[in-house]
C-alpha atoms as a PDB file:
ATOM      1  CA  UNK A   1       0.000   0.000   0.000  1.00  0.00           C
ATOM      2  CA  UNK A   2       1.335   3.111  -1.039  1.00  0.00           C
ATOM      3  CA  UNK A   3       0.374   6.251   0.604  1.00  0.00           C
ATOM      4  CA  UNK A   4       1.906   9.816  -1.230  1.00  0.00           C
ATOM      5  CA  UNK A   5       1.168  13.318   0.276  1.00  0.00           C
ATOM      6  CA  UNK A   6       0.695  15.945  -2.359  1.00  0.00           C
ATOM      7  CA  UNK A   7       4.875  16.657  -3.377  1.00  0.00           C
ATOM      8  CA  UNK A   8       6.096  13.234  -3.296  1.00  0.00           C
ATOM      9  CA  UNK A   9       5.849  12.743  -7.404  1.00  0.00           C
ATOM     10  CA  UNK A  10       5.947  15.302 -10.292  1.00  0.00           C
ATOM     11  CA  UNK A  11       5.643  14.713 -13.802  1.00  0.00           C
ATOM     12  CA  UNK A  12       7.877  14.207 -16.256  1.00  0.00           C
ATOM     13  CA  UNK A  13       6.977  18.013 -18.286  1.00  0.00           C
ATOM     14  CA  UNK A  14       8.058  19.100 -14.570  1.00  0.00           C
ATOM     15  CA  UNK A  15      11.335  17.456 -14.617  1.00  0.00           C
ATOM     16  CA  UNK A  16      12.210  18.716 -17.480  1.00  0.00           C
ATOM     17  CA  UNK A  17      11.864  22.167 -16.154  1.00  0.00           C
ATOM     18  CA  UNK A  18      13.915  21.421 -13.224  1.00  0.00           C
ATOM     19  CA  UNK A  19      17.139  20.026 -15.586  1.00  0.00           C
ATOM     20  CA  UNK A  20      18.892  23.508 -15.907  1.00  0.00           C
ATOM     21  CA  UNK A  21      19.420  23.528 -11.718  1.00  0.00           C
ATOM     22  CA  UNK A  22      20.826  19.687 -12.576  1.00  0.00           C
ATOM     23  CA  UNK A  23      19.029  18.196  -9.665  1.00  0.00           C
ATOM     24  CA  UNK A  24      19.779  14.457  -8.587  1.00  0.00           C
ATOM     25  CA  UNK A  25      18.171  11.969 -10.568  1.00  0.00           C
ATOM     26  CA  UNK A  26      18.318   8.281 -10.319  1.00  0.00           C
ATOM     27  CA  UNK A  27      17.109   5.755 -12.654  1.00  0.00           C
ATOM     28  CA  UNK A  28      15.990   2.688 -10.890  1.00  0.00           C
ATOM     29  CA  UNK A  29      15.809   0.288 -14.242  1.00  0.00           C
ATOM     30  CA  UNK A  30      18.432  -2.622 -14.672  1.00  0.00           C
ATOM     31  CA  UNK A  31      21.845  -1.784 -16.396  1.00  0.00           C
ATOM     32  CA  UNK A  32      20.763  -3.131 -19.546  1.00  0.00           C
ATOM     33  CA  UNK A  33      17.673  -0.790 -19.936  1.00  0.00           C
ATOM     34  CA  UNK A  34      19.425   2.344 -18.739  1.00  0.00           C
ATOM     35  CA  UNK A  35      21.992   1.555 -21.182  1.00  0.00           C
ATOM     36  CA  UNK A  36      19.059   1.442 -23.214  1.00  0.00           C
ATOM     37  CA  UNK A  37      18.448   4.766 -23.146  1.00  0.00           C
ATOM     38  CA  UNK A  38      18.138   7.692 -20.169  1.00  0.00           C
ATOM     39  CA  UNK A  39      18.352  10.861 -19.428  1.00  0.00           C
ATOM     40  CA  UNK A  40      21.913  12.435 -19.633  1.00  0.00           C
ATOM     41  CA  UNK A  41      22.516  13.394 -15.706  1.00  0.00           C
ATOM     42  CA  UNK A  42      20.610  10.365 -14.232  1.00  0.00           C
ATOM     43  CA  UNK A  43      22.888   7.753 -11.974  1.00  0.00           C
ATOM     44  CA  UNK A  44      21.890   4.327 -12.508  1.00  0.00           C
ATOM     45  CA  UNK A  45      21.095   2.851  -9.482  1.00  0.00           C
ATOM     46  CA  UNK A  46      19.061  -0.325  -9.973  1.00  0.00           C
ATOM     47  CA  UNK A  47      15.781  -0.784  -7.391  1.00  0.00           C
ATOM     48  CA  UNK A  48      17.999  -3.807  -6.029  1.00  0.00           C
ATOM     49  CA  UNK A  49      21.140  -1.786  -4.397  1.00  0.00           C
ATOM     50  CA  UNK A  50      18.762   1.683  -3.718  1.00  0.00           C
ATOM     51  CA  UNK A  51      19.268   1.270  -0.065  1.00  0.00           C
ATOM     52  CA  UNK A  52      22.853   1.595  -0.214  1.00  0.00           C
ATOM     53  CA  UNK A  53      22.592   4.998  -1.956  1.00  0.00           C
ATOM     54  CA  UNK A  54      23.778   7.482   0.318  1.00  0.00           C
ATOM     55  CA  UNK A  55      22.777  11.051  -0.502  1.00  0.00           C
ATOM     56  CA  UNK A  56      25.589  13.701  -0.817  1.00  0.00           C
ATOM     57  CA  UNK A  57      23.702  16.673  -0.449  1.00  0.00           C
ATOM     58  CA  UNK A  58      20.802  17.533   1.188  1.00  0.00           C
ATOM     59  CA  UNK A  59      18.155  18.285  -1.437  1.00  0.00           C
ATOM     60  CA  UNK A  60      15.509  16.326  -2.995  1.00  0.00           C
ATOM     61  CA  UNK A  61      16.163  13.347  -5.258  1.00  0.00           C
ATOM     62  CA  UNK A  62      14.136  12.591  -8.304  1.00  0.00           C
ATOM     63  CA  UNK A  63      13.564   8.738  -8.862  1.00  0.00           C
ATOM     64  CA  UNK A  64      12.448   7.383 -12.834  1.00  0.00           C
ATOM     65  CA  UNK A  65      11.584   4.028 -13.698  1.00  0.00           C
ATOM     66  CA  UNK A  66      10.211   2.208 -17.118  1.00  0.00           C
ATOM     67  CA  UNK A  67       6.940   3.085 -15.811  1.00  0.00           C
ATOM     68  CA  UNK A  68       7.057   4.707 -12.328  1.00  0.00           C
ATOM     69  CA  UNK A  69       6.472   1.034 -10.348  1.00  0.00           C
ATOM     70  CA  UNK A  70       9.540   0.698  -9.487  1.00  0.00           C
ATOM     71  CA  UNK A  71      10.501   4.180  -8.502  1.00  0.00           C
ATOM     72  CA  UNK A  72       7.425   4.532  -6.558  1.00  0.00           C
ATOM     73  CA  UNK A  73       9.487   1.417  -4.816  1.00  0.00           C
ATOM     74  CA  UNK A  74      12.998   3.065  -4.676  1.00  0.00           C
ATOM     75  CA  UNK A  75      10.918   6.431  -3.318  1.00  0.00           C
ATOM     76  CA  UNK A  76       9.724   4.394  -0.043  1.00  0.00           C
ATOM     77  CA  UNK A  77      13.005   2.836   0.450  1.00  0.00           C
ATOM     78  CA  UNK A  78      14.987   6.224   0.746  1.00  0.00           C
ATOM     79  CA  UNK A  79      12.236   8.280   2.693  1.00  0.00           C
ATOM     80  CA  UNK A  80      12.620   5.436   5.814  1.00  0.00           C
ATOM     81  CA  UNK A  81      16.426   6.485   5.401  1.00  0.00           C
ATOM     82  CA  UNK A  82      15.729  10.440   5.276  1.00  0.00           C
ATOM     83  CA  UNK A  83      16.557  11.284   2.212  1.00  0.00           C
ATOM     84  CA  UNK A  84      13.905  13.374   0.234  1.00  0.00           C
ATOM     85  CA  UNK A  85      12.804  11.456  -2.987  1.00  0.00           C
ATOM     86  CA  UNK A  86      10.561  12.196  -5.646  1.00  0.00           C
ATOM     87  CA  UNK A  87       8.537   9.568  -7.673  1.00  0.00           C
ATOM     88  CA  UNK A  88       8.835  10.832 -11.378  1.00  0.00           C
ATOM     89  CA  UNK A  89       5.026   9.698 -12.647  1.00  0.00           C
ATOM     90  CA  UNK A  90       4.880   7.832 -15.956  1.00  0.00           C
ATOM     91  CA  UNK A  91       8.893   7.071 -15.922  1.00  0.00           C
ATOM     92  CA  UNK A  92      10.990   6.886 -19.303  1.00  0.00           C
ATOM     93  CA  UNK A  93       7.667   5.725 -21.108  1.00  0.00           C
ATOM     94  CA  UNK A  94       6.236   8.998 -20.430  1.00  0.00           C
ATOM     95  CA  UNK A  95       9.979  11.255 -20.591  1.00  0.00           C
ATOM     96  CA  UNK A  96       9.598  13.755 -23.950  1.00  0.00           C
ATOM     97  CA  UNK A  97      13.079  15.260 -22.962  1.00  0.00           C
ATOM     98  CA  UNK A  98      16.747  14.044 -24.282  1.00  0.00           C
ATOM     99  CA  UNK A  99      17.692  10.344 -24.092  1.00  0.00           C
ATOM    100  CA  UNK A 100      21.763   9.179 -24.264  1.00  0.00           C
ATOM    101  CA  UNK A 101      21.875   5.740 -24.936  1.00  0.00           C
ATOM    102  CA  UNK A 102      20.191   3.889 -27.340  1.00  0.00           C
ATOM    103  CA  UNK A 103      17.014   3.715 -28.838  1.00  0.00           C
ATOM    104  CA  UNK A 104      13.862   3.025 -26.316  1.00  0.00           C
END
């Protein structure tokens, strides 16, 4: 059961906006599908090791997925360690922005 106050996701349009301040994004997806394609300043971090991420600064830390499952995983996993993370809604299958990587 997930339970998300008003703040705890944005959109992907919303993201975009934030890129020029180069906030922290990770991208929860396997290796092989942020290889894949991602966006440009995203750490992979796959849902698997997120609880060994340790945050370096303190300011808020926007999670993608495929989908935004998996985030919306990562998101509760690094608020019960403090950190404040974002659930990006709709993940890569919803991003309009630039990809590096390969096709999705």
């Amino acid at each position: 059961m997930f339970s998300f106050l008003k703040g705890n996701s944005i959109s992907t349009a919303e993201l975009q906006q934030k890129l020029d301040s180069k906030p922290v994004i990770l991208d929860v997806r396997e290796k092989n599908e942020f290889a894949a394609g991602h966006i440009p300043i995203a750490k992979n971090i796959p849902l698997g090791k997120i609880t060994s991420y340790q945050a370096k600064e303190n300011q808020p830390v926007y999670v993608i997925c495929q989908s935004g499952m998996r985030s919306r995983q990562a998101v509760k996993k690094l608020k019960a360690k403090g950190i404040d993370a974002i659930n990006v809604k709709g993940g890569m299958s919803a991003w309009r922005g630039s990809v590096r990587g390969g096709k999705l």
